[in-house]
C-alpha atoms as a PDB file:
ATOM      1  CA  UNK A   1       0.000   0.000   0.000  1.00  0.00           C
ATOM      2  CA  UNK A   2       1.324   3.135  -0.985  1.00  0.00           C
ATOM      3  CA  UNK A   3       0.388   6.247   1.120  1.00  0.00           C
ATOM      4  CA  UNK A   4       0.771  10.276   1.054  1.00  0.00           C
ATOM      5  CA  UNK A   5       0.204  11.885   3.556  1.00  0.00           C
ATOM      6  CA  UNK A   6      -0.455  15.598   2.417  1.00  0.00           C
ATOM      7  CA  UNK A   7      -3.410  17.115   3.030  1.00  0.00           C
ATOM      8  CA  UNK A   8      -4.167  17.124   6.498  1.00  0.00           C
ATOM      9  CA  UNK A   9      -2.048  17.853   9.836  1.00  0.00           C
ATOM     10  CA  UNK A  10      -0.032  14.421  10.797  1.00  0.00           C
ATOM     11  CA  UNK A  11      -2.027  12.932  13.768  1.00  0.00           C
ATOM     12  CA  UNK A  12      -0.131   9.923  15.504  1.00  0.00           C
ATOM     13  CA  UNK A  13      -3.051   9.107  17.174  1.00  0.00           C
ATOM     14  CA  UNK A  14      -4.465   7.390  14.121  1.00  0.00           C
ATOM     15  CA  UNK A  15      -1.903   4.974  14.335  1.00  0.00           C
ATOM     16  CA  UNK A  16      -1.741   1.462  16.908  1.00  0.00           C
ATOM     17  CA  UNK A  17       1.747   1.531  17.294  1.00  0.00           C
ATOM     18  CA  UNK A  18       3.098   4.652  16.810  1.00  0.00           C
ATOM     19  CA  UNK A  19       3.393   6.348  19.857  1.00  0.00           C
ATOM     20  CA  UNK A  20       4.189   3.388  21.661  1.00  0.00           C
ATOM     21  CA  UNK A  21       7.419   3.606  19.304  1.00  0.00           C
ATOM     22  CA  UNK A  22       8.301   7.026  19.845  1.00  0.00           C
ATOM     23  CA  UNK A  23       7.947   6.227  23.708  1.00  0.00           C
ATOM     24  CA  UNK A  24      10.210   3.651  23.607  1.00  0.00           C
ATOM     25  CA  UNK A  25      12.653   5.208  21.146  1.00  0.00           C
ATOM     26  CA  UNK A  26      12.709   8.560  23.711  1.00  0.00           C
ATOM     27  CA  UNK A  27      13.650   6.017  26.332  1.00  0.00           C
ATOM     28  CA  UNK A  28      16.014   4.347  24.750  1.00  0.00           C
ATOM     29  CA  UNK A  29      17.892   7.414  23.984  1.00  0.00           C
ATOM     30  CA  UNK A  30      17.519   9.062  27.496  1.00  0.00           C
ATOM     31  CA  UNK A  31      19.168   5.497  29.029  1.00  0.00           C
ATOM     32  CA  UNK A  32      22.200   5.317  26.703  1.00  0.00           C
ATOM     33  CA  UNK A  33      22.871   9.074  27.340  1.00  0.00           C
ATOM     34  CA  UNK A  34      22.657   7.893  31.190  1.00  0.00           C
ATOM     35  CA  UNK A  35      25.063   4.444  31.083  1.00  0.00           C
ATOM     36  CA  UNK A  36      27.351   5.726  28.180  1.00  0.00           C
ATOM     37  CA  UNK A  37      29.939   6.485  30.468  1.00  0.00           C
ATOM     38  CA  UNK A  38      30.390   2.828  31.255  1.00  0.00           C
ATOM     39  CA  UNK A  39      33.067   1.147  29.187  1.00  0.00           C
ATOM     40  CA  UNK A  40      32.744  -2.677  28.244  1.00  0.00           C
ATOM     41  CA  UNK A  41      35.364  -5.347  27.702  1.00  0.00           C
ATOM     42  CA  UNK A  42      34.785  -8.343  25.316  1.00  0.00           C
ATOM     43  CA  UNK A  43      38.152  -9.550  25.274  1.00  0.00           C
ATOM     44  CA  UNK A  44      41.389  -9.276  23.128  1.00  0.00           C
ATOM     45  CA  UNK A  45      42.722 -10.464  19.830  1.00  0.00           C
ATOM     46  CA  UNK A  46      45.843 -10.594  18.174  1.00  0.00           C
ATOM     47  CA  UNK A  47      46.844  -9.547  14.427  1.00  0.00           C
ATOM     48  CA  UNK A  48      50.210  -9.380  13.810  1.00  0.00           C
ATOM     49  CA  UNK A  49      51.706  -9.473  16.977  1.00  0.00           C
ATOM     50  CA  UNK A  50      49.562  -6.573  18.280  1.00  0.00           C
ATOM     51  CA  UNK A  51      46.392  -7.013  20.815  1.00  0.00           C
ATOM     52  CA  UNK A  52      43.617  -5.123  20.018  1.00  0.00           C
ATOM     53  CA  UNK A  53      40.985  -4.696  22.815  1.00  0.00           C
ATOM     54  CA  UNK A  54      37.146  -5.346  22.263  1.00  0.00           C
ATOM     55  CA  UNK A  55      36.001  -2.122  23.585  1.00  0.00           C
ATOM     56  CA  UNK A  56      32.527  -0.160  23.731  1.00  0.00           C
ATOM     57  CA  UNK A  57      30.610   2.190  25.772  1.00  0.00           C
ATOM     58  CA  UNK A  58      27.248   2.450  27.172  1.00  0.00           C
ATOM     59  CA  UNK A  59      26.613   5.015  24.268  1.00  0.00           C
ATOM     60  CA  UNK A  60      28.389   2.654  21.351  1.00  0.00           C
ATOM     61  CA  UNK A  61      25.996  -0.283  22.511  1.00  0.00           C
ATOM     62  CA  UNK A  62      22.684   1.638  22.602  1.00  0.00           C
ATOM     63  CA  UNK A  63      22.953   4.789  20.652  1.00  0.00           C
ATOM     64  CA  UNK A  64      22.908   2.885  17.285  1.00  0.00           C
ATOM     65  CA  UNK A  65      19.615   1.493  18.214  1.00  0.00           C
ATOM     66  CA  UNK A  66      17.606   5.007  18.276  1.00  0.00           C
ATOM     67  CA  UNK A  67      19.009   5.249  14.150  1.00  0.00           C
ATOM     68  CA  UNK A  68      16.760   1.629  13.326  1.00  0.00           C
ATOM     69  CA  UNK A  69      13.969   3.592  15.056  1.00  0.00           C
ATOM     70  CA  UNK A  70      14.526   6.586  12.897  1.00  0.00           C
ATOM     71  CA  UNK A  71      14.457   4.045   9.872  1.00  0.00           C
ATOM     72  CA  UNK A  72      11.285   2.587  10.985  1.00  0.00           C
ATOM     73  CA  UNK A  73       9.464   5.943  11.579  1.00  0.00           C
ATOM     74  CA  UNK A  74      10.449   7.108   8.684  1.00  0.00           C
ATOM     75  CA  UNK A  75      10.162   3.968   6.270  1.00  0.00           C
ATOM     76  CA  UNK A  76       6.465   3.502   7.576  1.00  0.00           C
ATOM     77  CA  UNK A  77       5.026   6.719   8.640  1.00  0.00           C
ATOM     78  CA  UNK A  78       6.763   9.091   6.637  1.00  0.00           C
ATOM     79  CA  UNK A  79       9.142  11.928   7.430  1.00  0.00           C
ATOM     80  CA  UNK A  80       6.243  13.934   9.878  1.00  0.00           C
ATOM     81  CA  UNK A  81       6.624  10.774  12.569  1.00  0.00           C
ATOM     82  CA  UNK A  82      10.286  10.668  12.555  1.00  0.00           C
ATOM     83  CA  UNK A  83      10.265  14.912  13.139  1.00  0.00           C
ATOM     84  CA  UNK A  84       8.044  14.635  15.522  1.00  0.00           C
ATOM     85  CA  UNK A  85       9.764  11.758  17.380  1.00  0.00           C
ATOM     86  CA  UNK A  86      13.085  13.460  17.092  1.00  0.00           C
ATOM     87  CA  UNK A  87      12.014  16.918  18.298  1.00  0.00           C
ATOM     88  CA  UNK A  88      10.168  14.765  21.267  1.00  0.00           C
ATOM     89  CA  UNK A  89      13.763  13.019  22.135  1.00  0.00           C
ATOM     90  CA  UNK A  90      15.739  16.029  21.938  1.00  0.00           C
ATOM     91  CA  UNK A  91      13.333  17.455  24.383  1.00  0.00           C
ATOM     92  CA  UNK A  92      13.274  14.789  27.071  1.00  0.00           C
ATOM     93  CA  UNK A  93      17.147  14.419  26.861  1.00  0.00           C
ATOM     94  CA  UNK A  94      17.619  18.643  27.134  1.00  0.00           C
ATOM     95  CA  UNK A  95      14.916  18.308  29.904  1.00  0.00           C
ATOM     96  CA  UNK A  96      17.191  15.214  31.812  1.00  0.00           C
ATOM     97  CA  UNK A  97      20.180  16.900  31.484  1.00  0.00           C
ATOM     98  CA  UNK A  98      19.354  19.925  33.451  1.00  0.00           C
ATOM     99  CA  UNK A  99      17.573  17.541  35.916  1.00  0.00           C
ATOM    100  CA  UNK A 100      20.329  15.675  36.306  1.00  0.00           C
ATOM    101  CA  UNK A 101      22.718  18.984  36.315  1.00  0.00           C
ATOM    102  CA  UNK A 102      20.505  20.154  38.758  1.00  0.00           C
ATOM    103  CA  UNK A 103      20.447  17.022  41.501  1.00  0.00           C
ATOM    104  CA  UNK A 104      23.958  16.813  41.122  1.00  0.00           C
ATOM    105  CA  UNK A 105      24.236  20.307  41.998  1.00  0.00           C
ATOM    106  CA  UNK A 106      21.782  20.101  45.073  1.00  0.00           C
ATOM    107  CA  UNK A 107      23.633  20.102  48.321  1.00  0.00           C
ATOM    108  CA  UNK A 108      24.187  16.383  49.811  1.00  0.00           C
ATOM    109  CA  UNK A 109      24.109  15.395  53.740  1.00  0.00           C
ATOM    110  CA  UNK A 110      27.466  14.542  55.008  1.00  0.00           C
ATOM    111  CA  UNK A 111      25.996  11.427  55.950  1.00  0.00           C
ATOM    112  CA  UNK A 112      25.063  10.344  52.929  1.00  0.00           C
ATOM    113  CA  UNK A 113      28.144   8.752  51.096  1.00  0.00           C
ATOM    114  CA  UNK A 114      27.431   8.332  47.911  1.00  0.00           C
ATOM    115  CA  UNK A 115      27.873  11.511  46.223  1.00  0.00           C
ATOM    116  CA  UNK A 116      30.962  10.992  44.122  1.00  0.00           C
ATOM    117  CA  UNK A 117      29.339   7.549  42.859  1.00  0.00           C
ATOM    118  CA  UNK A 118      25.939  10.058  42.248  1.00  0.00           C
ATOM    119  CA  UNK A 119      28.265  12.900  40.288  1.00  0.00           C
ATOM    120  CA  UNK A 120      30.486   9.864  38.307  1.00  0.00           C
ATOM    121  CA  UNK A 121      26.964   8.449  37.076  1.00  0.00           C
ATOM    122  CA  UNK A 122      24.681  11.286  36.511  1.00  0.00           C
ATOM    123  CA  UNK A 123      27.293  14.858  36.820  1.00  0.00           C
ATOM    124  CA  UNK A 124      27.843  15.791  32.480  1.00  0.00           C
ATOM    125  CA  UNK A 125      30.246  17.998  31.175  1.00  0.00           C
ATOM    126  CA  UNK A 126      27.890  20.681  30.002  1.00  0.00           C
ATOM    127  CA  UNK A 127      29.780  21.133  26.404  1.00  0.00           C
ATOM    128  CA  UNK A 128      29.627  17.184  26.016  1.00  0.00           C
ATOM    129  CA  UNK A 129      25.856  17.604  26.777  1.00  0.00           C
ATOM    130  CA  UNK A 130      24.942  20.524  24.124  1.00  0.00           C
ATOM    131  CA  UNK A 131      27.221  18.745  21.272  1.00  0.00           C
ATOM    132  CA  UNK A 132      25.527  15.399  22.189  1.00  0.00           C
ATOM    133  CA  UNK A 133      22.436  16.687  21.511  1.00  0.00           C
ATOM    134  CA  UNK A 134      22.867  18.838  18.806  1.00  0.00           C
ATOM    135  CA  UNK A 135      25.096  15.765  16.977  1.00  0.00           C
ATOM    136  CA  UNK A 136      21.421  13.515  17.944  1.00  0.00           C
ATOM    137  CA  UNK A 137      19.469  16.311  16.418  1.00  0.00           C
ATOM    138  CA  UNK A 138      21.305  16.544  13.119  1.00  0.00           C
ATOM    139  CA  UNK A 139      22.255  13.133  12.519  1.00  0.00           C
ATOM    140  CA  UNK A 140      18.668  12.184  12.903  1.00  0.00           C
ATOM    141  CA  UNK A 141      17.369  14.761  10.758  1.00  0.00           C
ATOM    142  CA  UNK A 142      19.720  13.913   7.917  1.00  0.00           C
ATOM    143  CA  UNK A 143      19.374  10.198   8.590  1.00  0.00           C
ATOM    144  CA  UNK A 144      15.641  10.457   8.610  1.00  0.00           C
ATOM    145  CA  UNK A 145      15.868  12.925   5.167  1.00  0.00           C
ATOM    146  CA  UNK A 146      17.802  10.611   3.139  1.00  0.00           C
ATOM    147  CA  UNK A 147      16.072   7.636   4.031  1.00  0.00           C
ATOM    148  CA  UNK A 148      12.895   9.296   2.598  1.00  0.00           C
ATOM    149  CA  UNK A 149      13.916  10.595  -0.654  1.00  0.00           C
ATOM    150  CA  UNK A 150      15.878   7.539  -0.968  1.00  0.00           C
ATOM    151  CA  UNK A 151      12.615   5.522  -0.933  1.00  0.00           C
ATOM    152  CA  UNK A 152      11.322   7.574  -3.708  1.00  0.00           C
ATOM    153  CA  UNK A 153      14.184   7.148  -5.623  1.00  0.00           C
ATOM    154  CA  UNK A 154      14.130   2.859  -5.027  1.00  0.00           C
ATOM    155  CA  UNK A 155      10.358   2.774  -5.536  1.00  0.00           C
ATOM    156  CA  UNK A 156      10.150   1.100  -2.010  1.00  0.00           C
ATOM    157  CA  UNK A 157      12.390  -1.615  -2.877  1.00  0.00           C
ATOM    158  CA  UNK A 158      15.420  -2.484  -1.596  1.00  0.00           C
ATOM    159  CA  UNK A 159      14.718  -1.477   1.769  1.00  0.00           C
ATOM    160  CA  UNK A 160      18.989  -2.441   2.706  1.00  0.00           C
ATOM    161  CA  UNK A 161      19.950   0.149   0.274  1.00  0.00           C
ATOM    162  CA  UNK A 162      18.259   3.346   2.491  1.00  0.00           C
ATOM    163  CA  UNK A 163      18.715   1.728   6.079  1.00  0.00           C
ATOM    164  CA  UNK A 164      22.079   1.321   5.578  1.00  0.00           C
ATOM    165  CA  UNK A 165      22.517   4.690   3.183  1.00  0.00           C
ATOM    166  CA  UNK A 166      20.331   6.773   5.729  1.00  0.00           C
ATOM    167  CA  UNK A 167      23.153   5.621   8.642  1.00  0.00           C
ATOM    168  CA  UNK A 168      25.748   6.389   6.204  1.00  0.00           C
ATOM    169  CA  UNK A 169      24.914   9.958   5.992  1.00  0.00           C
ATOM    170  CA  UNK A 170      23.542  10.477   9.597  1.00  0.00           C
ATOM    171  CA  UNK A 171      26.142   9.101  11.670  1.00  0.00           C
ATOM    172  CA  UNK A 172      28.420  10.573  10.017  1.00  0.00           C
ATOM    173  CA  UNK A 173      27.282  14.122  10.803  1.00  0.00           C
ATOM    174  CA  UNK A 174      26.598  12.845  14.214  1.00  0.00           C
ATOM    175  CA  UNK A 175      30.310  11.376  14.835  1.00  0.00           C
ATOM    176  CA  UNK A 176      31.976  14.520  13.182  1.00  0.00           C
ATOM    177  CA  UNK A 177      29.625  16.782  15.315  1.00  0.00           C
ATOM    178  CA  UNK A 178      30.753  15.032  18.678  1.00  0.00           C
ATOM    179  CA  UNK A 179      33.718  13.956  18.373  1.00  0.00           C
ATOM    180  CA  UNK A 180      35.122  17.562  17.086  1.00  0.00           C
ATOM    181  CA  UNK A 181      32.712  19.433  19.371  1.00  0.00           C
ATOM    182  CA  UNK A 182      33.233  17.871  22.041  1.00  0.00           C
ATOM    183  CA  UNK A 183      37.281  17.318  22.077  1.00  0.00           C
ATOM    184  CA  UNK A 184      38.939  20.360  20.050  1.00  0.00           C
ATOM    185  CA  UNK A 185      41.020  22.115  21.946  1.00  0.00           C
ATOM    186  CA  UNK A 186      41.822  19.335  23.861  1.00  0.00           C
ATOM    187  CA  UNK A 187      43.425  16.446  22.385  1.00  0.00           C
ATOM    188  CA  UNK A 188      45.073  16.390  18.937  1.00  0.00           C
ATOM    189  CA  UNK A 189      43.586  16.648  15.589  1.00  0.00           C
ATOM    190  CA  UNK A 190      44.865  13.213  14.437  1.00  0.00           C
ATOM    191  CA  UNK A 191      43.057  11.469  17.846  1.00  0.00           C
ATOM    192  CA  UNK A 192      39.621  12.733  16.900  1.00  0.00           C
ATOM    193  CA  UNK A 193      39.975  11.534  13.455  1.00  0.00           C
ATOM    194  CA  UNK A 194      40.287   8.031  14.799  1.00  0.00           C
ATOM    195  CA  UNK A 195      37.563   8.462  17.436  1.00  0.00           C
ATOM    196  CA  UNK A 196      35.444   9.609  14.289  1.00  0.00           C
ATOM    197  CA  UNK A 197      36.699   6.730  12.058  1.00  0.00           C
ATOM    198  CA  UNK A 198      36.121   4.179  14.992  1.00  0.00           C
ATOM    199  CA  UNK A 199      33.208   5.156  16.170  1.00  0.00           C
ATOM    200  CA  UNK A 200      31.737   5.759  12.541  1.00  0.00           C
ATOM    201  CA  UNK A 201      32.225   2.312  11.238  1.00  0.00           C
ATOM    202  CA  UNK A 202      30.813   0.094  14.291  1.00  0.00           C
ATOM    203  CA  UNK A 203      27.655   2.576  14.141  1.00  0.00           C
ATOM    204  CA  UNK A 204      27.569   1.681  10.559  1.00  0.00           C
ATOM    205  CA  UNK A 205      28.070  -2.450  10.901  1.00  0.00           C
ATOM    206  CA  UNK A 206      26.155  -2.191  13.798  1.00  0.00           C
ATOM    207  CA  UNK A 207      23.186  -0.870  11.727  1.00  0.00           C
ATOM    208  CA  UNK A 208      23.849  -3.571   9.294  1.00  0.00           C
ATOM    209  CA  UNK A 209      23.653  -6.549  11.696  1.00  0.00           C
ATOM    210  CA  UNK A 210      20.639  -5.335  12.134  1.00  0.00           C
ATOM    211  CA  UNK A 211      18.971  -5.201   9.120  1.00  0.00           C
ATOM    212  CA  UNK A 212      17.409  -8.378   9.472  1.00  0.00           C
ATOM    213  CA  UNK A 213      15.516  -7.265  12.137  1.00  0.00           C
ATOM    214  CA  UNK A 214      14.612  -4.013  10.777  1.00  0.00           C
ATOM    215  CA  UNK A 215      13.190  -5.733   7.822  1.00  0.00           C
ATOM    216  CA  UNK A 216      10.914  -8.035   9.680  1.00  0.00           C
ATOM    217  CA  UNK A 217       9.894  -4.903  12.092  1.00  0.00           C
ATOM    218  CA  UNK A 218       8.786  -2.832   8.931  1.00  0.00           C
ATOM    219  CA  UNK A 219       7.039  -5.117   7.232  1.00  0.00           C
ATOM    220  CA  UNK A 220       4.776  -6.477  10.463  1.00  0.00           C
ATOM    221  CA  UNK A 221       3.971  -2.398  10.963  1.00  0.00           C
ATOM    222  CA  UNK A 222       2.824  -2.029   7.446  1.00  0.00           C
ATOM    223  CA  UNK A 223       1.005  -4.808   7.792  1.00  0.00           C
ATOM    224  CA  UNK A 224      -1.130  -3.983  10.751  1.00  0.00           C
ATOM    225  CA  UNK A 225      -1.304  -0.156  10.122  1.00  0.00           C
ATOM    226  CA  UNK A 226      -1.989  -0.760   6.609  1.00  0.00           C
ATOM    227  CA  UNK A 227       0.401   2.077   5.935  1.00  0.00           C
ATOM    228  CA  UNK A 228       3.365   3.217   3.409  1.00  0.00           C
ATOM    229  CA  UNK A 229       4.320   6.313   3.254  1.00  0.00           C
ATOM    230  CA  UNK A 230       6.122   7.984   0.681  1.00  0.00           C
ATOM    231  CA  UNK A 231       7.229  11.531   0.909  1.00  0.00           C
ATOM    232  CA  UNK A 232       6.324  13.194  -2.363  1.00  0.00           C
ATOM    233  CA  UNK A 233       5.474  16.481  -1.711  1.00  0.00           C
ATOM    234  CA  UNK A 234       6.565  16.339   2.110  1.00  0.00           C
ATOM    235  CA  UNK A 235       8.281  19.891   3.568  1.00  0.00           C
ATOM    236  CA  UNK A 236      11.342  18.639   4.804  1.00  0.00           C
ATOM    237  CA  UNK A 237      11.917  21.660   7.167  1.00  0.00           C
ATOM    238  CA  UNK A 238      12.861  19.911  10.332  1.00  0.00           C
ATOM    239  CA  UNK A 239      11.294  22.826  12.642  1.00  0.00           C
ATOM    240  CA  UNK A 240       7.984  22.072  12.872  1.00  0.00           C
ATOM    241  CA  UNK A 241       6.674  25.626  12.747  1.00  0.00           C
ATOM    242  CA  UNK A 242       3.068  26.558  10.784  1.00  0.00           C
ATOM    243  CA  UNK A 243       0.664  24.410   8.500  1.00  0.00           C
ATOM    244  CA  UNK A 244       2.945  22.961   6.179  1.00  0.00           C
ATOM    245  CA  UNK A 245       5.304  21.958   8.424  1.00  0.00           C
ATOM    246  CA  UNK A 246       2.815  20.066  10.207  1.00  0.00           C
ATOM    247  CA  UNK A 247       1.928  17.468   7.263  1.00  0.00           C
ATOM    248  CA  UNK A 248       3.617  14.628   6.735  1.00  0.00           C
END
């Protein structure tokens, strides 16, 4: 089934499973932002008498999942869900940062002994916040753009070709957004360009692991909400400001 959505304001509420989605999607994002600081160990291998470590963060293991849900909004709702399930998670996370900022801040009872354990988990850097989310916001708008127009351009086939093109683009701007944000000025040029490299390709084979899953997710959701979306005459202004920009 092939559906525009065009000529009336987008209304989630129309859809079983949609906000149910963006609920879980917001929450996903919120928690990795939360546990990213923790770093994981899988172990060691050797290539050429050098041991490499198996190495990820909180972030690294959850993050990438928020991009399939991007996909998914997109791929079945159109571009209006994913914009209005990225401006929701942007909001929540700006909204949990200062709340977090905020406890943090909050003077703690000598007899409570915990604090450092409270600031380790929950204290942010506040330039690591505002480039993390501004990185989110961009790389999800861009993902969630190219996905779309690359779903006119396929016809609707080939549904690999835009997941995986769609994370190409996004976390790309996301990566180069964070990593150079975040550390300029502070280590050297030549150690963020392997943070961005590194971090850039598992996001990307991480997406593509996945794409099994992603496929069988999209095509149960078309199925029961008998909707396809295809972005034809969609305003791809991501700020969802007046009429227009509140269509599909």
């Amino acid at each position: 089934m092939e559906t525009q959505i065009k000529n009336h304001s987008f209304d989630s509420n129309r859809f079983k499973y949609l906000n149910t989605l963006i609920h879980v999607y917001v929450v996903i994002l919120m928690v990795s932002n939360l546990v990213g600081q923790k770093i994981t160990n899988f172990g060691s291998f050797n290539i050429m008498d050098s041991t490499f470590e198996i190495q990820f963060s909180g972030a690294q293991l959850l993050f990438p999942i928020t991009y399939i849900f991007g996909d998914i909004f997109t791929e079945v709702y159109g571009y209006g869900a994913s914009r209005r399930a990225i401006w929701i998670a942007f909001f929540a996370s700006a909204l949990m940062a200062a709340m977090c900022a905020f406890m943090v801040w909050l003077p703690y009872d000598p007899a409570w002994k915990n604090q450092m354990a409270f600031e380790a988990v929950l204290g942010q850097v506040p330039r690591m916040v505002i480039f993390s989310l501004v990185a989110f916001w961009a790389g999800e708008f861009v993902n969630s753009y190219v996905l779309a127009k690359m779903k006119i351009m396929t016809k609707g086939q080939k549904l690999w070709t835009r997941t995986i093109g769609s994370t190409i683009a996004g976390q790309l701007v996301d990566s180069l957004i964070i990593n150079f944000g975040f550390h300029t000025g502070q280590i050297p040029v030549g150690i963020i360009l392997n943070l961005v490299v590194s971090g850039y390709f598992a996001k990307v084979i991480y997406e593509v692991l996945m794409t099994p899953i992603t496929y069988a997710t999209v095509k149960y959701l078309k199925q029961v909400e008998a909707v396809d979306v295809f972005d034809y005459e969609t305003d791809f202004n991501p700020f969802p400001l007046g009429k227009n920009n509140e269509r599909s």
